[in-house]
PDB file of N, CA and C in Angstrom:
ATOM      1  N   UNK A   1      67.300  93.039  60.967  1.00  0.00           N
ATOM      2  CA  UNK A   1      66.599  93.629  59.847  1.00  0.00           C
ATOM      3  C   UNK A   1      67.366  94.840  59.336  1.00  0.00           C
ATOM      4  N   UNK A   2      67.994  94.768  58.765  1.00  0.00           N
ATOM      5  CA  UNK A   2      69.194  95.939  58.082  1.00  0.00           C
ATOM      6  C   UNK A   2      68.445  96.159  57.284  1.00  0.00           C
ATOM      7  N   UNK A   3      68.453  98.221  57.017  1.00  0.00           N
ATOM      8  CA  UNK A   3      68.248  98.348  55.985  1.00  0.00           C
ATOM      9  C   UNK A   3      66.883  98.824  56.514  1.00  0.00           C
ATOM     10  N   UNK A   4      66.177  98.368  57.135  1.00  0.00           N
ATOM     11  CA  UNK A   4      64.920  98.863  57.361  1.00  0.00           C
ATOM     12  C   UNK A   4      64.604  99.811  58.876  1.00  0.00           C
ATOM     13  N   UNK A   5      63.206 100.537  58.545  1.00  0.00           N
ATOM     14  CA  UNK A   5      63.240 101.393  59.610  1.00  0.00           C
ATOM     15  C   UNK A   5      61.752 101.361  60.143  1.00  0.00           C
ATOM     16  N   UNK A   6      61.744 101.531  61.585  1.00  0.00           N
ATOM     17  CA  UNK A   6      60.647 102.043  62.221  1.00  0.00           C
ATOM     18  C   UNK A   6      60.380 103.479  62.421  1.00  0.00           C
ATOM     19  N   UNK A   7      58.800 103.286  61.986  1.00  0.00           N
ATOM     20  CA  UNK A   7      58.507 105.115  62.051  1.00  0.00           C
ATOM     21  C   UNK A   7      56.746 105.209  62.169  1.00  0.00           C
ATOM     22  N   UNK A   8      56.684 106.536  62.145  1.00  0.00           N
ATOM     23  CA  UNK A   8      55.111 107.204  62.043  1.00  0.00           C
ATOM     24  C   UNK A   8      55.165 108.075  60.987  1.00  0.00           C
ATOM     25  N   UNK A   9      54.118 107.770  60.284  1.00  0.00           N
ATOM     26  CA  UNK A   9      53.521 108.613  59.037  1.00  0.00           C
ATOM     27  C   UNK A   9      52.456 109.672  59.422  1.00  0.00           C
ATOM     28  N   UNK A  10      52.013 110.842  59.386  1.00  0.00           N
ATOM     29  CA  UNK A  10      51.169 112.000  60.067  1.00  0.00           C
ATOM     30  C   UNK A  10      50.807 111.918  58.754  1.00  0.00           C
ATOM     31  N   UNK A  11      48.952 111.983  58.400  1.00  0.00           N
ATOM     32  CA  UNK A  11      48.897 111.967  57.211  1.00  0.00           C
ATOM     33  C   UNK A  11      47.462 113.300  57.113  1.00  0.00           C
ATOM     34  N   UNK A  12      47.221 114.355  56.989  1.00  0.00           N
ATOM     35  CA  UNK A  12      45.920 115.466  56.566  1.00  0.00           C
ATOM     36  C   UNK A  12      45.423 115.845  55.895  1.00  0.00           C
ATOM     37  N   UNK A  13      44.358 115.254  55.180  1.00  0.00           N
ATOM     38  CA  UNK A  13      43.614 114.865  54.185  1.00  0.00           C
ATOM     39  C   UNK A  13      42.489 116.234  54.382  1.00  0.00           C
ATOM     40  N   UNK A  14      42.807 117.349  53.642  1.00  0.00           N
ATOM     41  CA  UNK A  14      42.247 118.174  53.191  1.00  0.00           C
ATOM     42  C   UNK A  14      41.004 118.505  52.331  1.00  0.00           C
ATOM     43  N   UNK A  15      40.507 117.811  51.567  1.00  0.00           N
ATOM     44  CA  UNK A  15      39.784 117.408  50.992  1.00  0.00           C
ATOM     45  C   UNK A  15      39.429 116.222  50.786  1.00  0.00           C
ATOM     46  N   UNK A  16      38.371 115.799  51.317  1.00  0.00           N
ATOM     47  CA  UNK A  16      37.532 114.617  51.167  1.00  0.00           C
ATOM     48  C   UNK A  16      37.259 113.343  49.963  1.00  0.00           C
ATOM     49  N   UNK A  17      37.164 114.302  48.814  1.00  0.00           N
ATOM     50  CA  UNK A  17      37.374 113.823  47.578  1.00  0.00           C
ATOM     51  C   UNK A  17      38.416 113.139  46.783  1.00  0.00           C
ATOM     52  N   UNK A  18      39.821 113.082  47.767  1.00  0.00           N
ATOM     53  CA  UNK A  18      40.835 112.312  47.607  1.00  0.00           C
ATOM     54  C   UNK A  18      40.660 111.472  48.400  1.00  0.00           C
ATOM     55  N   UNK A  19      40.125 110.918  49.564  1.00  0.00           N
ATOM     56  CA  UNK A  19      39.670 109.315  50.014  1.00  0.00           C
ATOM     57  C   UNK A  19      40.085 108.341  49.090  1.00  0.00           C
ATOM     58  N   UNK A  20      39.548 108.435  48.260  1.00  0.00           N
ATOM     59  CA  UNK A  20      39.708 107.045  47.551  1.00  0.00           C
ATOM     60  C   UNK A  20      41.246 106.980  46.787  1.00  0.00           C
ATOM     61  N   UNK A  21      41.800 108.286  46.525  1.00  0.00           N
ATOM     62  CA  UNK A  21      43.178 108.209  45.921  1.00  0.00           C
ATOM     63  C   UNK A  21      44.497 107.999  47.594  1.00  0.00           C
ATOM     64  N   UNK A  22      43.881 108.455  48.637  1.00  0.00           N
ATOM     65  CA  UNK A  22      44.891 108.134  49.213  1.00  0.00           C
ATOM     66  C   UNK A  22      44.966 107.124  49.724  1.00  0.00           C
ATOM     67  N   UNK A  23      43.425 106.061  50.077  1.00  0.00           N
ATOM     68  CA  UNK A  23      43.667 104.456  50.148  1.00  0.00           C
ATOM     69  C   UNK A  23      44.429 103.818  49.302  1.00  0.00           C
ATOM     70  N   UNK A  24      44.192 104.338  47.893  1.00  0.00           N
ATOM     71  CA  UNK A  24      44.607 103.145  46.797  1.00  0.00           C
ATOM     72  C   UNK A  24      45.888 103.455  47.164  1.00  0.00           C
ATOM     73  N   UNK A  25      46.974 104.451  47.727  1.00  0.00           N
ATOM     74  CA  UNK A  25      48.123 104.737  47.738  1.00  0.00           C
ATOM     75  C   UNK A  25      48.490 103.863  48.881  1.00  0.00           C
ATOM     76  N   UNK A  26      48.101 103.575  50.016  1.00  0.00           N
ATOM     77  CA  UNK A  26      47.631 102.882  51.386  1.00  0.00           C
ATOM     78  C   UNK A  26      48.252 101.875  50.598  1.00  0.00           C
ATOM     79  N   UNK A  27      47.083 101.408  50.183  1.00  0.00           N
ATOM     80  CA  UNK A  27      47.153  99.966  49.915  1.00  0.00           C
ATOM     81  C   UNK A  27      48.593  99.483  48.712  1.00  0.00           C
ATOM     82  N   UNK A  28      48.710 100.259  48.289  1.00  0.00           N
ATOM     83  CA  UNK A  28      49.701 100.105  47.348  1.00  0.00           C
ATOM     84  C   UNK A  28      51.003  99.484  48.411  1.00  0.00           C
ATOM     85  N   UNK A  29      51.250 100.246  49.537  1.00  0.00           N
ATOM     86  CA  UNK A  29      52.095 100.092  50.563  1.00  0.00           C
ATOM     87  C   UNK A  29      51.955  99.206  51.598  1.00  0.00           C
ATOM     88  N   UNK A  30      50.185  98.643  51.437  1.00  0.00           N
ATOM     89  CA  UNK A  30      50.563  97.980  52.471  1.00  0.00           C
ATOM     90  C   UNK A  30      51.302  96.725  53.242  1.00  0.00           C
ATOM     91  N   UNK A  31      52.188  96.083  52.734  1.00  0.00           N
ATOM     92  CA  UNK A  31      53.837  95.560  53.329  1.00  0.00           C
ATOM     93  C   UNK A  31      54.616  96.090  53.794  1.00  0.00           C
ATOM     94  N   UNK A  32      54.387  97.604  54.198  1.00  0.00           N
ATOM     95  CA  UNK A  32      55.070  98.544  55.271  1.00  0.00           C
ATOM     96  C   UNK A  32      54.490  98.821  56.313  1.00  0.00           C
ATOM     97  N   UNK A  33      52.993  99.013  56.019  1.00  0.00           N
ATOM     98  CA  UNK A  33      52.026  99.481  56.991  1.00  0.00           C
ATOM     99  C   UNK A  33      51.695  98.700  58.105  1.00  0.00           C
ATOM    100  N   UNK A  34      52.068  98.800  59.126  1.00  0.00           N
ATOM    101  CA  UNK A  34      51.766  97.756  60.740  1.00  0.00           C
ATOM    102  C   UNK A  34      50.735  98.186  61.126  1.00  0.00           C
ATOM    103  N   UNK A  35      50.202  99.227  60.841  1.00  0.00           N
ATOM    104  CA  UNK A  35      49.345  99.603  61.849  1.00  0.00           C
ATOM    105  C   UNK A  35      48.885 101.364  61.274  1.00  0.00           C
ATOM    106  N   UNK A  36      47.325 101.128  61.469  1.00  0.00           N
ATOM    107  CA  UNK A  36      46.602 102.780  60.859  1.00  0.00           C
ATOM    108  C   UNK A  36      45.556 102.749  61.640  1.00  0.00           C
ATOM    109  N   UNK A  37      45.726 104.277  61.669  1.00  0.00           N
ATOM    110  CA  UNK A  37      44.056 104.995  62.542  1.00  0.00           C
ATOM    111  C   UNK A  37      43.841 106.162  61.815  1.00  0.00           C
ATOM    112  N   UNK A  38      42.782 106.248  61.581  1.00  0.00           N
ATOM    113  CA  UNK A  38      41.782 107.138  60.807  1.00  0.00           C
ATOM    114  C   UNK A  38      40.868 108.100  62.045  1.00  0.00           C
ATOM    115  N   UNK A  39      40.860 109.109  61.727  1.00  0.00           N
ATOM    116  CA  UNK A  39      40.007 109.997  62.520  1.00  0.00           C
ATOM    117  C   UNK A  39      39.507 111.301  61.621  1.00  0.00           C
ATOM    118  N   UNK A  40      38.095 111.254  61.424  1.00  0.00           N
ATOM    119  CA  UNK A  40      38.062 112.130  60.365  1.00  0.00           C
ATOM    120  C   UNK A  40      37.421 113.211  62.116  1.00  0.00           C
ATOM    121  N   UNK A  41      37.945 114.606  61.427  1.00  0.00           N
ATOM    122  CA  UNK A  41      38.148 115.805  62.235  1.00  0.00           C
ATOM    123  C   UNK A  41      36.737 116.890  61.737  1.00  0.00           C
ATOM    124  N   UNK A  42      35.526 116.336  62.184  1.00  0.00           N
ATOM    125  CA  UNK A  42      34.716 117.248  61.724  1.00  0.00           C
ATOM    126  C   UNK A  42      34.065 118.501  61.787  1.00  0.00           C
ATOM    127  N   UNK A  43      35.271 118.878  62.870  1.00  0.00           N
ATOM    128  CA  UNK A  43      35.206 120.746  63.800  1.00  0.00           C
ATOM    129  C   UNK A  43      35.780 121.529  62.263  1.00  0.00           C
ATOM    130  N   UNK A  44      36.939 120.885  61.720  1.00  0.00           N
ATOM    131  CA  UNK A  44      38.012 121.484  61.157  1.00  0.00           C
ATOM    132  C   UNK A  44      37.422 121.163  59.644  1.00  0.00           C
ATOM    133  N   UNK A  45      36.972 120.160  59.245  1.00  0.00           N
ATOM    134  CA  UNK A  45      36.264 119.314  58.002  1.00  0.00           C
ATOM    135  C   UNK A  45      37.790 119.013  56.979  1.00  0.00           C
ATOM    136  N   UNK A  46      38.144 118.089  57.939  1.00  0.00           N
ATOM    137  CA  UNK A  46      39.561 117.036  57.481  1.00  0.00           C
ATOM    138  C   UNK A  46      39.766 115.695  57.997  1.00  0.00           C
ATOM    139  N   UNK A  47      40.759 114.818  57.507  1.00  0.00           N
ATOM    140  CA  UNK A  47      40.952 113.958  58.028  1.00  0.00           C
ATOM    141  C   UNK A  47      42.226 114.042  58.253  1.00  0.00           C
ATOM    142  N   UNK A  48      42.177 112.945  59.694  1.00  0.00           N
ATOM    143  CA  UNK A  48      43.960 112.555  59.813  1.00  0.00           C
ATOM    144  C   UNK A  48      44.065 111.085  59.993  1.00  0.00           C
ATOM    145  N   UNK A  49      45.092 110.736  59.484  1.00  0.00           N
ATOM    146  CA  UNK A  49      45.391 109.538  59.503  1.00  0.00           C
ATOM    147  C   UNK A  49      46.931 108.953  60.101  1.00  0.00           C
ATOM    148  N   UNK A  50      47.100 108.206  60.697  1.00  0.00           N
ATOM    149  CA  UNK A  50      48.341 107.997  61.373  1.00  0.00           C
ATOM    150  C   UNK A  50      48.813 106.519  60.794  1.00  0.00           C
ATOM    151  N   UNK A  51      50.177 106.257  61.002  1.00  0.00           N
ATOM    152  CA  UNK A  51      50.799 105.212  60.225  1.00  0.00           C
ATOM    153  C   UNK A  51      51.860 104.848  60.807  1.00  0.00           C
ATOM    154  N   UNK A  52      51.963 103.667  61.564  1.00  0.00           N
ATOM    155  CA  UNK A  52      53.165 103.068  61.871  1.00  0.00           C
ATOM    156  C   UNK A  52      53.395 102.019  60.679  1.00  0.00           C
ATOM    157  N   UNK A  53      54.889 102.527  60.122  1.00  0.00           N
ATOM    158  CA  UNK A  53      55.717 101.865  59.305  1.00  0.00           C
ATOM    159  C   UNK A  53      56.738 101.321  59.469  1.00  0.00           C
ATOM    160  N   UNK A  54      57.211 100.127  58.753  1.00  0.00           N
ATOM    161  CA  UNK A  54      58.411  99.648  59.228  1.00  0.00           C
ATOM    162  C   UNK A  54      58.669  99.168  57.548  1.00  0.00           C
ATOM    163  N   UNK A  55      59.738  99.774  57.170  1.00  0.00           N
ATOM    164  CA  UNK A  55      60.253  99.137  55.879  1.00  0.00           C
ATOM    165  C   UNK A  55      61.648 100.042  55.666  1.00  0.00           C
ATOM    166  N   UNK A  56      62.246  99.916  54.474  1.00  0.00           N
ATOM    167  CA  UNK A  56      63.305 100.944  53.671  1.00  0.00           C
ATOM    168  C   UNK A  56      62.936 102.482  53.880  1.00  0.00           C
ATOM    169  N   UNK A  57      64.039 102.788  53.613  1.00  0.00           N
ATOM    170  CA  UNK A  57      63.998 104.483  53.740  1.00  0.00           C
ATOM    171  C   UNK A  57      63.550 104.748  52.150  1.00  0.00           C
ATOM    172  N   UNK A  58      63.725 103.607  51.348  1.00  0.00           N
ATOM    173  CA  UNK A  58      63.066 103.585  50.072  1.00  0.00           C
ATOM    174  C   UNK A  58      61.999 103.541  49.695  1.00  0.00           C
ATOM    175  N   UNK A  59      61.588 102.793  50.445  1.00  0.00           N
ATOM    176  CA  UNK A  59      59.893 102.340  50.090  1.00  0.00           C
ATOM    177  C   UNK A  59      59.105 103.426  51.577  1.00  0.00           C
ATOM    178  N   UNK A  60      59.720 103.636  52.107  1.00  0.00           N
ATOM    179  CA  UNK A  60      58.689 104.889  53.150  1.00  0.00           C
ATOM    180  C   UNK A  60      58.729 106.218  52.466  1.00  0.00           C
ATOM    181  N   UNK A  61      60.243 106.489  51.240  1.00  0.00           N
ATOM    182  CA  UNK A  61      59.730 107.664  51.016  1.00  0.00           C
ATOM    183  C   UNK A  61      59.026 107.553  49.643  1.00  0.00           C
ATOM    184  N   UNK A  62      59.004 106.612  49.510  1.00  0.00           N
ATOM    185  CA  UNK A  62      57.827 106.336  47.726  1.00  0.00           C
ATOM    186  C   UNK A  62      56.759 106.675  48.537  1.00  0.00           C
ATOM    187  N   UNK A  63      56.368 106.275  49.472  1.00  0.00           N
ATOM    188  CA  UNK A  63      55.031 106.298  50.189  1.00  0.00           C
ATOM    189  C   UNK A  63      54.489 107.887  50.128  1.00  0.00           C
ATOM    190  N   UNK A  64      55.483 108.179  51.079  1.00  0.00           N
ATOM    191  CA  UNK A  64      55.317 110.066  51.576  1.00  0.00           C
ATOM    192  C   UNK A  64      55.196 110.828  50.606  1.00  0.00           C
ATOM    193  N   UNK A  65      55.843 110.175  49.353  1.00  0.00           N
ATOM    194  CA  UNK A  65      56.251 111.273  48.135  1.00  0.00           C
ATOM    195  C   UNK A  65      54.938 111.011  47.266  1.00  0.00           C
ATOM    196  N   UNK A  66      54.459 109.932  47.208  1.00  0.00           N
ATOM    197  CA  UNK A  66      52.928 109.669  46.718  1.00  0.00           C
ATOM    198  C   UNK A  66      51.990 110.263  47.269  1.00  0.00           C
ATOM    199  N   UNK A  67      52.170 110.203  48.165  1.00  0.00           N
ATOM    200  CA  UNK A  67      50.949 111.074  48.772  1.00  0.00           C
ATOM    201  C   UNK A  67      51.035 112.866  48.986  1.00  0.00           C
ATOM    202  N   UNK A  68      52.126 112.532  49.092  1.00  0.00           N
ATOM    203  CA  UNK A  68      52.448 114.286  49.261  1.00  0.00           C
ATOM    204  C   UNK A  68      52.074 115.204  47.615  1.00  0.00           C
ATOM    205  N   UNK A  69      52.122 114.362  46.396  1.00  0.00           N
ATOM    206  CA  UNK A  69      51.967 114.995  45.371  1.00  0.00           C
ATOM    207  C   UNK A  69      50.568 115.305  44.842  1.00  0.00           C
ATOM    208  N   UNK A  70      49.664 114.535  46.435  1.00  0.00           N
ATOM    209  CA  UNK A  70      48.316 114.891  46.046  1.00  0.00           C
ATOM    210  C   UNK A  70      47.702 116.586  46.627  1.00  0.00           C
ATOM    211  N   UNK A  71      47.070 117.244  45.906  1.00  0.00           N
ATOM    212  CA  UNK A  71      46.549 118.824  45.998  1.00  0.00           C
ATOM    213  C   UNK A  71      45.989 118.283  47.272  1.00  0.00           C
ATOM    214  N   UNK A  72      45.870 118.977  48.511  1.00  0.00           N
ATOM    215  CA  UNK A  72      44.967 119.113  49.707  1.00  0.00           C
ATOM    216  C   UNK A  72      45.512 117.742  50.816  1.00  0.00           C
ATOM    217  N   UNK A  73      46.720 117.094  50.435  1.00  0.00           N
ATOM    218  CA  UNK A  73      46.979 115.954  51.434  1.00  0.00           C
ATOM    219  C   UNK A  73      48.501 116.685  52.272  1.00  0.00           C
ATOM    220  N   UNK A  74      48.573 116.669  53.583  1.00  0.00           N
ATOM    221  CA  UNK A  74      49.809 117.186  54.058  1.00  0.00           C
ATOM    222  C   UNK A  74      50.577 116.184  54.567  1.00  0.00           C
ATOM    223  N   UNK A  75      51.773 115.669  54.544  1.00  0.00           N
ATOM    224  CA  UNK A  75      52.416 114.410  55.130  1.00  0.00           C
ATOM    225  C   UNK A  75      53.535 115.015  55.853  1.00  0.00           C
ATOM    226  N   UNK A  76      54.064 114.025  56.743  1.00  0.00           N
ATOM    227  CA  UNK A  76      54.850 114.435  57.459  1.00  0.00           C
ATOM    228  C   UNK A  76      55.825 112.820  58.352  1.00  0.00           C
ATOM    229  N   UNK A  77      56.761 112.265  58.733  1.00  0.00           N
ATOM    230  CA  UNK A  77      56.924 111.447  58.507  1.00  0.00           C
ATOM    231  C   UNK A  77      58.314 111.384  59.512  1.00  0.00           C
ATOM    232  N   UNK A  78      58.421 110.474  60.877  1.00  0.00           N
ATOM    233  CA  UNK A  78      59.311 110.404  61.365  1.00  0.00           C
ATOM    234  C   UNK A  78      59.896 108.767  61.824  1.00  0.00           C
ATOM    235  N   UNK A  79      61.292 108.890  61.748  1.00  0.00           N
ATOM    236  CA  UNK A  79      61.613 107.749  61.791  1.00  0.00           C
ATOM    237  C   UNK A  79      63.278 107.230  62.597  1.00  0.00           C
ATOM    238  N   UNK A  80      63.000 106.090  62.590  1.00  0.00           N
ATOM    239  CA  UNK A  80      64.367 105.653  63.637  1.00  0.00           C
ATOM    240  C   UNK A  80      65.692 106.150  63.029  1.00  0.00           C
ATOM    241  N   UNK A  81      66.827 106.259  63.447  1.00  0.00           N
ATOM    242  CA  UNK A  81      68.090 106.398  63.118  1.00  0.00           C
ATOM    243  C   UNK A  81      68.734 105.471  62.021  1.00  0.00           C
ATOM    244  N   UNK A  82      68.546 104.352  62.867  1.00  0.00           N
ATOM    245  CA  UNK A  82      69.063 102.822  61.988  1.00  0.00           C
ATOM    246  C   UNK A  82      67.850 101.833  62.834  1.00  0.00           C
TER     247      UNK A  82
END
């Protein structure tokens, strides 16, 4: 599989009221997405969401960069070498 990469997406959903904009972003991706867990954090009143990805360094950073341009979402994003 050249060209493509394994990784984890760290995703902190700051405001609640973007739910529905950061699924539709989810879903936009999901042919990268292997695997998600959701844990909404209700000490702190956030969510986190985790993301094992496997695709392009292209299409993982359309992902990160979509979401990252939302007010109150924090991303963070690590991944294999080759």
């Amino acid at each position: 599989m050249a060209g493509k990469r394994l990784g984890v997406v760290g995703i902190v959903l700051e405001d609640s009221a973007l739910a529905k904009e950061v699924n539709e972003i989810l879903h936009r991706y999901a042919h990268i997405i292997s695997g998600r867990m959701g844990l909404p954090y209700k000490e702190r009143n956030v969510s986190v969401i985790s993301l094992i990805v496997d695709g392009t360094t292209d299409e993982i950073s359309a992902l990160t960069g979509s979401l990252g341009k939302l007010h109150g979402v924090s991303v963070k994003s690590a991944l294999t070498k080759e």
